[in-house]
C-alpha atoms as a PDB file:
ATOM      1  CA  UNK A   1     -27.435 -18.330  -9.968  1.00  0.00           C
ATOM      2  CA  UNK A   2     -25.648 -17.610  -6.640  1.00  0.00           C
ATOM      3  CA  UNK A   3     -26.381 -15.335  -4.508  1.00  0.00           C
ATOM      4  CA  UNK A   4     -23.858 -12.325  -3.768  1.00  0.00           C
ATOM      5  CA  UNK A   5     -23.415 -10.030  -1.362  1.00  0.00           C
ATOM      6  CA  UNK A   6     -22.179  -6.233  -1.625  1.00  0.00           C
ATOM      7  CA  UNK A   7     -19.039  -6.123   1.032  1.00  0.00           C
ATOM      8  CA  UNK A   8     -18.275  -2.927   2.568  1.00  0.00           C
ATOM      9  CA  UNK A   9     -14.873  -2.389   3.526  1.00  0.00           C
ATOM     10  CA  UNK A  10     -15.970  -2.227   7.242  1.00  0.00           C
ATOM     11  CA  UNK A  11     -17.264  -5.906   6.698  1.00  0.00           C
ATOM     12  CA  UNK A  12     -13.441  -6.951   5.589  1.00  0.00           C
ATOM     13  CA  UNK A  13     -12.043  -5.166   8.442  1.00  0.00           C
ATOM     14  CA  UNK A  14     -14.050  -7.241  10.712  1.00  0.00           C
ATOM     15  CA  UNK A  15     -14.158 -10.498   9.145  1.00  0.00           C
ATOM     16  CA  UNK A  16     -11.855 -12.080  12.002  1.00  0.00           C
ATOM     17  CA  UNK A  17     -10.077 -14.819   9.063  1.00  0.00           C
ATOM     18  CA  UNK A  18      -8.612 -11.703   6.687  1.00  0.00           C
ATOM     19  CA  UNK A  19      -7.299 -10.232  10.552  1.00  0.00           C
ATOM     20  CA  UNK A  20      -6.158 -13.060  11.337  1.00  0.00           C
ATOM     21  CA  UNK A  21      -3.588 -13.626   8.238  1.00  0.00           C
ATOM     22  CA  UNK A  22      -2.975  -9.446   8.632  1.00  0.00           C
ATOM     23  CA  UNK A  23      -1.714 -10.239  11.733  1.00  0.00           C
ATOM     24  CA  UNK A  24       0.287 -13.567  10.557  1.00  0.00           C
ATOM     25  CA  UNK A  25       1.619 -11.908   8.031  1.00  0.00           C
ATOM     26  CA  UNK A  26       3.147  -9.288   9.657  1.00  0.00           C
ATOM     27  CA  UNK A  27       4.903 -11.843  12.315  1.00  0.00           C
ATOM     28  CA  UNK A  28       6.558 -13.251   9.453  1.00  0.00           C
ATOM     29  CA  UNK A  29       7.869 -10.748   8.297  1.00  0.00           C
ATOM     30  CA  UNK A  30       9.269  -9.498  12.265  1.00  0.00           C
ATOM     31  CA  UNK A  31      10.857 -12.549  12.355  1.00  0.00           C
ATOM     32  CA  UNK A  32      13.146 -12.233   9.468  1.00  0.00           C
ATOM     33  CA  UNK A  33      13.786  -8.246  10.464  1.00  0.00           C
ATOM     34  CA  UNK A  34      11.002  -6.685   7.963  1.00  0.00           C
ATOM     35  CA  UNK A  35       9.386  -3.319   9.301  1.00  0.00           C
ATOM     36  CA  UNK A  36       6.066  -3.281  10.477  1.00  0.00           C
ATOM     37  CA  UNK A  37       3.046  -5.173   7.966  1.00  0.00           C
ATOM     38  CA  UNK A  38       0.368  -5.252  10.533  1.00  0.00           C
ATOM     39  CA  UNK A  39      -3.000  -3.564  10.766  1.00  0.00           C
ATOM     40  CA  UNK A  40      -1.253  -0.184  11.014  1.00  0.00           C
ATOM     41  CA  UNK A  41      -0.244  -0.404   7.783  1.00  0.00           C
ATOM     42  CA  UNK A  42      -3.389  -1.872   6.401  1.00  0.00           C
ATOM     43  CA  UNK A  43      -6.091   0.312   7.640  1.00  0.00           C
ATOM     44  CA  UNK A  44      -3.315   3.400   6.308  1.00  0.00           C
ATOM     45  CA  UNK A  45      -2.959   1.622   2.754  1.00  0.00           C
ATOM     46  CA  UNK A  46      -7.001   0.777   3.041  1.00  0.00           C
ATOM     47  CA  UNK A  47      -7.627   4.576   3.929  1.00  0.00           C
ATOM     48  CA  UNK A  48      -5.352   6.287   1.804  1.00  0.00           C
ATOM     49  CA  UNK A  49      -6.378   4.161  -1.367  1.00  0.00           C
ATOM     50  CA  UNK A  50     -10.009   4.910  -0.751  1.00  0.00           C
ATOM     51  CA  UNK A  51      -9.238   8.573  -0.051  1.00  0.00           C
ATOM     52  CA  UNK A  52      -7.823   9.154  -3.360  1.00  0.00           C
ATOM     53  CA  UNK A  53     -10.028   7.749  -5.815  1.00  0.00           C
ATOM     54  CA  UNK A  54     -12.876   9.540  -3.819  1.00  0.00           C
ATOM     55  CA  UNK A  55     -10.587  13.065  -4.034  1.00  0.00           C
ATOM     56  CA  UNK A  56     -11.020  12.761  -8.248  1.00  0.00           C
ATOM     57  CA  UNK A  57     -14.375  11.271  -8.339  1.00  0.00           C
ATOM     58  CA  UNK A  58     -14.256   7.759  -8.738  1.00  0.00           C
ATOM     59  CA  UNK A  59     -17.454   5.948  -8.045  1.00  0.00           C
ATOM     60  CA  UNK A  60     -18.520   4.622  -4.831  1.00  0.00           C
ATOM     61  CA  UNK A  61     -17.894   1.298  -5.627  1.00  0.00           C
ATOM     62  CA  UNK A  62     -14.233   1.704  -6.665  1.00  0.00           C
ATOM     63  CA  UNK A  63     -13.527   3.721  -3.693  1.00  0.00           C
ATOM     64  CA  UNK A  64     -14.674   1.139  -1.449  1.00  0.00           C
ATOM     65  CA  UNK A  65     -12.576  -1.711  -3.962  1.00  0.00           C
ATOM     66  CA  UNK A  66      -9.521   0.540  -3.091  1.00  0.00           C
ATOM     67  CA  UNK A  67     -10.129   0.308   0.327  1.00  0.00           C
ATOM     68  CA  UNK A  68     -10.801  -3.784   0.870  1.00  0.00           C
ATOM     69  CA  UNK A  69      -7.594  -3.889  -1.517  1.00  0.00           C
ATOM     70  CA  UNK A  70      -5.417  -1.855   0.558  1.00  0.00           C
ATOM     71  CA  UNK A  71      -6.439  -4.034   3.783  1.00  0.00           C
ATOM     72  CA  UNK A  72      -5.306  -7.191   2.337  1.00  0.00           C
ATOM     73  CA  UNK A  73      -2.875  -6.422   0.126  1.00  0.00           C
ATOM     74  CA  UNK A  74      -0.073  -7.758   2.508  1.00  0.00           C
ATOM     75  CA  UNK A  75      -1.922 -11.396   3.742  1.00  0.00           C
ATOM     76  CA  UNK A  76       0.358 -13.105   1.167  1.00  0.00           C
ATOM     77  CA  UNK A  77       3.180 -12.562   3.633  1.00  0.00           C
ATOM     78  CA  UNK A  78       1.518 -15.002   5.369  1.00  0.00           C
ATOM     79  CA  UNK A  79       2.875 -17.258   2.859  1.00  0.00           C
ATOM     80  CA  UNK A  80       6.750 -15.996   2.441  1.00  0.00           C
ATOM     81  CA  UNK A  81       7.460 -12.637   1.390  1.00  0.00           C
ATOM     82  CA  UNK A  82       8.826 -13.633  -1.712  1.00  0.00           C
ATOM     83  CA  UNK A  83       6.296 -13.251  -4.464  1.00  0.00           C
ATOM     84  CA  UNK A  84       3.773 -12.301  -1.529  1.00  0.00           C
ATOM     85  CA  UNK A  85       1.483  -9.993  -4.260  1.00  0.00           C
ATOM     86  CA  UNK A  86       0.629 -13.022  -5.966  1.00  0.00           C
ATOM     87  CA  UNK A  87       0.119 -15.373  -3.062  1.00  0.00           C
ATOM     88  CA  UNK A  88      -1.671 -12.739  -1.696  1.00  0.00           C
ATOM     89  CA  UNK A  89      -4.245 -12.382  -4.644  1.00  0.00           C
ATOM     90  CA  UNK A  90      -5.114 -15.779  -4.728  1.00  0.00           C
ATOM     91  CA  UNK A  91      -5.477 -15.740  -0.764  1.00  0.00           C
ATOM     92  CA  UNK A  92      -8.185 -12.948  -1.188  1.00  0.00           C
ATOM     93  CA  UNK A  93      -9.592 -15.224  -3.960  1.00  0.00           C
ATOM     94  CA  UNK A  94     -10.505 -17.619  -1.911  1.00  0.00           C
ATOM     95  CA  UNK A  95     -11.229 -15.353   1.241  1.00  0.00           C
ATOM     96  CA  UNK A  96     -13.520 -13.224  -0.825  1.00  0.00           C
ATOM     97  CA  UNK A  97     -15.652 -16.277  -2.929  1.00  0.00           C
ATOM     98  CA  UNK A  98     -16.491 -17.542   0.641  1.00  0.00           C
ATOM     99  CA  UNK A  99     -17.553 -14.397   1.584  1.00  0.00           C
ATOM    100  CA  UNK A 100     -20.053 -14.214  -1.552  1.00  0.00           C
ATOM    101  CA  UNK A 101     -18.446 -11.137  -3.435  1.00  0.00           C
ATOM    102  CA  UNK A 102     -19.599 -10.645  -7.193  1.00  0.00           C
ATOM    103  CA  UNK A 103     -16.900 -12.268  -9.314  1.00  0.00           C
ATOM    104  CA  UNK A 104     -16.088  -9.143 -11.260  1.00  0.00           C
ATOM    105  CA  UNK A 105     -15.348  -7.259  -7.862  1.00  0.00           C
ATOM    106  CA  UNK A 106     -13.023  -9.815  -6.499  1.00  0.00           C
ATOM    107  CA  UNK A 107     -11.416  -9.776 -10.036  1.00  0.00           C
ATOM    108  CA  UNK A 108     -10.408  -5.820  -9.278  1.00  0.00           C
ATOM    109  CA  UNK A 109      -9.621  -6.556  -5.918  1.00  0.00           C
ATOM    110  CA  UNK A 110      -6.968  -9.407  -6.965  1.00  0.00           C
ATOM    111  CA  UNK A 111      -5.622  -7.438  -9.437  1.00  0.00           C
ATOM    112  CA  UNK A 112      -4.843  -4.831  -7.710  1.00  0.00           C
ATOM    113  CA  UNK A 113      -3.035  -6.925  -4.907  1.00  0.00           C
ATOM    114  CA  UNK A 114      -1.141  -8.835  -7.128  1.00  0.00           C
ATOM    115  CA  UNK A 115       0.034  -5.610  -9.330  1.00  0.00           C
ATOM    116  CA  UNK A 116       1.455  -4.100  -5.826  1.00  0.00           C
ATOM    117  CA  UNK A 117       4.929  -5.187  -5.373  1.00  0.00           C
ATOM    118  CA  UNK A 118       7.487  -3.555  -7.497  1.00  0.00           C
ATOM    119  CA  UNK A 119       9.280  -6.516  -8.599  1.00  0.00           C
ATOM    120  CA  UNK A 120       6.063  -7.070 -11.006  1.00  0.00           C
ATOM    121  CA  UNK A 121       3.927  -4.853 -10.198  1.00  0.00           C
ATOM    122  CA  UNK A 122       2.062  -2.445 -12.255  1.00  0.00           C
ATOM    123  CA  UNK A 123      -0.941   0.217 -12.131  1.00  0.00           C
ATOM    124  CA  UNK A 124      -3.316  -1.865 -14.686  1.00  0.00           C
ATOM    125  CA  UNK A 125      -6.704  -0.429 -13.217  1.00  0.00           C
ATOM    126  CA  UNK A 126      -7.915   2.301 -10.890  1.00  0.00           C
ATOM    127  CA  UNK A 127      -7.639   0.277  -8.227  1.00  0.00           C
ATOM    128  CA  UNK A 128      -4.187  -0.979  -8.622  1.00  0.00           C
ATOM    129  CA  UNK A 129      -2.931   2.647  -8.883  1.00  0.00           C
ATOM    130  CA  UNK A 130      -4.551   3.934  -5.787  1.00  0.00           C
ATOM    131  CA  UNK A 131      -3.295   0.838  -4.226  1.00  0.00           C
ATOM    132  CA  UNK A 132       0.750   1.347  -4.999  1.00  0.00           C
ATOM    133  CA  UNK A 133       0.222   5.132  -4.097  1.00  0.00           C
ATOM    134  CA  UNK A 134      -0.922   4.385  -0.817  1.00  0.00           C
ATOM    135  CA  UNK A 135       1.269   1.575  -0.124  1.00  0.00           C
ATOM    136  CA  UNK A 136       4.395   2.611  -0.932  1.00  0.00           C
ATOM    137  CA  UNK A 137       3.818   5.856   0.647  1.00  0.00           C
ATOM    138  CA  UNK A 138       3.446   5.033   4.365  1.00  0.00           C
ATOM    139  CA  UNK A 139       6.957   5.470   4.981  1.00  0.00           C
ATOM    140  CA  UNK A 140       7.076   6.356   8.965  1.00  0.00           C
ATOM    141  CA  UNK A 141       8.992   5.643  11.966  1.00  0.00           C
ATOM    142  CA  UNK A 142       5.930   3.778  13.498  1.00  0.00           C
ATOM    143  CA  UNK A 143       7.301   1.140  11.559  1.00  0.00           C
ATOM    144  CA  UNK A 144      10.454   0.279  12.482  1.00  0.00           C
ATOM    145  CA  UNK A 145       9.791  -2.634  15.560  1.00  0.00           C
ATOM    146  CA  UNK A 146      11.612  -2.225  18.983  1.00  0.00           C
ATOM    147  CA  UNK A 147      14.054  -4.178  17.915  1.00  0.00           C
ATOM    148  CA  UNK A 148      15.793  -2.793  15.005  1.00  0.00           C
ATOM    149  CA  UNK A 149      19.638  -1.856  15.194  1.00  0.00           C
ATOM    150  CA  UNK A 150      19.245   1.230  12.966  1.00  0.00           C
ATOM    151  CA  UNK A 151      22.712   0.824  12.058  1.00  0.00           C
ATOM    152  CA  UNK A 152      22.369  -2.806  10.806  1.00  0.00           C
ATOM    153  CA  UNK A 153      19.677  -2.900   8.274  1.00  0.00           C
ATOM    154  CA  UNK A 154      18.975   0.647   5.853  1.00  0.00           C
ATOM    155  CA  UNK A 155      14.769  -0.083   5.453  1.00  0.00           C
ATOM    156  CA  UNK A 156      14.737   0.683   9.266  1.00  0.00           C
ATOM    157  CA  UNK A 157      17.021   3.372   8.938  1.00  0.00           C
ATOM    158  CA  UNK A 158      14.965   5.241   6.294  1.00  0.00           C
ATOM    159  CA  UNK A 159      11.608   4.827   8.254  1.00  0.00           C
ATOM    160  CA  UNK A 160      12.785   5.737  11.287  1.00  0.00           C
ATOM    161  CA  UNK A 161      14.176   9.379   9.980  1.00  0.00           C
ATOM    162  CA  UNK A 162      11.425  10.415   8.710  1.00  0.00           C
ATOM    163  CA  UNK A 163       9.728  13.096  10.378  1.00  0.00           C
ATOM    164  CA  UNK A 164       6.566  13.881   8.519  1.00  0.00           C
ATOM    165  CA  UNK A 165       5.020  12.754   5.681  1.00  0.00           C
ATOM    166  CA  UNK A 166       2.240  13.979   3.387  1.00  0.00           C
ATOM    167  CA  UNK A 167       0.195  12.388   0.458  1.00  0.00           C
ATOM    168  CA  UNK A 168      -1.883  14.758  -1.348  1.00  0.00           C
ATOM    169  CA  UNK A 169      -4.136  15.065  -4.436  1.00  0.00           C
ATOM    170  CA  UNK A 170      -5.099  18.250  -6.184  1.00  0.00           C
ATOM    171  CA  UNK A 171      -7.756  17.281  -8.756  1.00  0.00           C
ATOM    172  CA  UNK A 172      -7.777  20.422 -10.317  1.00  0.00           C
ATOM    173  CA  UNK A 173      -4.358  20.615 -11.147  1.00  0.00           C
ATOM    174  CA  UNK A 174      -3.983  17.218 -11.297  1.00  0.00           C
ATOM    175  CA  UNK A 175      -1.349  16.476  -9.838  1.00  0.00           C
ATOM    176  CA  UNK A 176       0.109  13.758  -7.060  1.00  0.00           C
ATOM    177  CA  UNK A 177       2.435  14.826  -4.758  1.00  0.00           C
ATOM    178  CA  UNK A 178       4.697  13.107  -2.073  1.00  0.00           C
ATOM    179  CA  UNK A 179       5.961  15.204   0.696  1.00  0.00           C
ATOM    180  CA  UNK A 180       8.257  14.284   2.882  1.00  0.00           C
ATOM    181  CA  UNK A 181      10.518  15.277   5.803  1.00  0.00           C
ATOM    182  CA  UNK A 182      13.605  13.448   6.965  1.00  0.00           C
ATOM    183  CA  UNK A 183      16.267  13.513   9.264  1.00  0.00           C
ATOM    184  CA  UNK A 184      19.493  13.799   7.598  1.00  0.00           C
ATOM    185  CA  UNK A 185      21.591  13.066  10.874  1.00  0.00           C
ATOM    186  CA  UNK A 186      19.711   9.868  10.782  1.00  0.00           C
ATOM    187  CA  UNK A 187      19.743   9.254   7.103  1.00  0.00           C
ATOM    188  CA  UNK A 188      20.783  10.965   4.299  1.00  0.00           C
ATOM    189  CA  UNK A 189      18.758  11.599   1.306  1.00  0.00           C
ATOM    190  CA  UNK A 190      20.789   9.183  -0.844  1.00  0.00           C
ATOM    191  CA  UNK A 191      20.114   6.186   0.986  1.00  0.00           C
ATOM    192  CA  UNK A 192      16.252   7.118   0.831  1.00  0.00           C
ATOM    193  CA  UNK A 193      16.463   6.853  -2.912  1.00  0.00           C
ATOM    194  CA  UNK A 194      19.168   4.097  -2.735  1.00  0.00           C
ATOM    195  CA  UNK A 195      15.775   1.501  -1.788  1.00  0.00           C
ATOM    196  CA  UNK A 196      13.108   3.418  -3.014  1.00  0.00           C
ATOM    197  CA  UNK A 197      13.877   4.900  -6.119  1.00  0.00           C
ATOM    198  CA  UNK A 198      12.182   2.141  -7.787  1.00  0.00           C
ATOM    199  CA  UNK A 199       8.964   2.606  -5.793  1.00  0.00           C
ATOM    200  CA  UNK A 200       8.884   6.253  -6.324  1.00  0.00           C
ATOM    201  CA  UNK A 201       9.182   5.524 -10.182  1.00  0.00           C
ATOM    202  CA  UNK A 202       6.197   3.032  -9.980  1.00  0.00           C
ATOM    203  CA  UNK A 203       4.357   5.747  -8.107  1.00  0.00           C
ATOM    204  CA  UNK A 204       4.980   7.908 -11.127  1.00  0.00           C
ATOM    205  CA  UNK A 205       3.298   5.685 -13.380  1.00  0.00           C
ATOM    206  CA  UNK A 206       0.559   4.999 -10.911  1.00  0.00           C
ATOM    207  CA  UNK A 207      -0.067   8.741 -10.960  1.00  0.00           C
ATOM    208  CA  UNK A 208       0.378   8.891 -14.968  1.00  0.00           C
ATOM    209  CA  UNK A 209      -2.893   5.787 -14.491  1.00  0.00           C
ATOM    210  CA  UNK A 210      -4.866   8.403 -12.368  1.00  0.00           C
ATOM    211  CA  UNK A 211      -4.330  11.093 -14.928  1.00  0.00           C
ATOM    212  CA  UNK A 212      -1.770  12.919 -12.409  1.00  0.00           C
ATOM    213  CA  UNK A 213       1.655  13.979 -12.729  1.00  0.00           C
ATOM    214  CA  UNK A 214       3.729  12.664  -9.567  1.00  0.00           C
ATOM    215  CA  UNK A 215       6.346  15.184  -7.306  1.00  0.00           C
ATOM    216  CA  UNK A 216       8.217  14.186  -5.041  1.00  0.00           C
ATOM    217  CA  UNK A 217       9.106  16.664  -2.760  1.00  0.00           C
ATOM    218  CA  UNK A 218      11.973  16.132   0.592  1.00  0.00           C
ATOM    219  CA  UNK A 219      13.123  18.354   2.997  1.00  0.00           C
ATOM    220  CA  UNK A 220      11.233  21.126   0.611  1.00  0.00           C
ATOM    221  CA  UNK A 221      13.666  20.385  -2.048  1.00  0.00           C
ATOM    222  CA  UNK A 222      11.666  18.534  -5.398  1.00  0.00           C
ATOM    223  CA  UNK A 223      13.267  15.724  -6.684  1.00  0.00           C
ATOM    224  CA  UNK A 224      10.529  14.475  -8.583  1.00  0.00           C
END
């Protein structure tokens, strides 16, 4: 029998190969005009996904399974960023074998990164859910490179209006909600739903996975 090892997320995060296609990843996707994919984004989708399956009680384990997920979820833009989820999964395959993880972890782990993009994706475990939540709730102007021409391209536009965002879990009442502020001299409301309508939908069912409800709340008015 082989011998496996019990990776921490903090062993991911320094294991300079997974960096390494972080970082190429997110150069792809700069080149074709894409907002920002790079270790910002990571560690946030890392933390976040780790955050809330440790806010309703999910096992050790799983919380840390969140959190490698959420790091590598994007290295399949290394690849293209067509179909990147599933590139992506069988990237961590192969990083996480060599790195000795217990079959039945990196099983959770792929899963959950290649149920993350919206075209296919869907909350089948745990992990998946807390995954999408986190993921396709960093919305921030951080992300928009130095490049953009706001006018030109709608993805930048939306990031770089908004002015505050908030993810937050109440276990009690169990319930998921989305908070967000945006500038409406920058971008209106509409064109926020106009791309991510179908990613606020997917966090619904994500939630509805968790045993949440999902709101999404903007400029204090709920719209979800």
């Amino acid at each position: 029998m082989p011998e496996y090892r019990a990776l921490s997320p903090e062993d991911i995060f320094s294991d300079p190969e997974v960096r390494c296609y972080v970082e190429s990843g997110n150069a792809c996707l700069g080149a074709i005009g894409f907002t920002e994919h790079g270790l910002a984004h990571a560690k946030r989708s890392s933390h976040y996904a780790r955050s809330i399956l440790e806010t309703l009680g999910y096992p050790k384990r799983t919380c840390e399974l969140a959190a490698i997920a959420g790091y590598m979820h994007d290295i399949g833009n290394t690849v293209n960023r067509a179909d990147h989820a599933h590139s992506g999964a069988l990237m961590a395959f192969t990083l996480l074998n060599k790195l000795q993880m217990p079959p039945e972890e990196i099983a959770a782990v792929c899963t959950a990164i290649g149920h993350h993009d919206e075209k296919t994706a869907y909350p089948v475990s745990p992990v998946a859910a807390a995954l999408i939540l986190s993921d396709k709730s960093d919305v921030r102007r951080t992300r928009v490179r130095k490049d953009a021409v706001l006018a030109a391209d709608i993805h930048d536009r939306v990031n770089y209006a908004v002015e505050g965002m908030e993810l937050a879990i109440d276990p009690e009442e169990k319930v998921c909600t989305f908070n967000i502020a945006i500038d409406t001299q920058i971008c209106p409301v509409m064109e926020y739903f106009e791309i991510f309508l179908e990613r606020m939908v997917l966090c619904r069912k994500s939630a509805q996975t968790l045993g949440l409800q999902f709101e999404l709340i903007i400029n204090n008015t709920r719209l979800l």
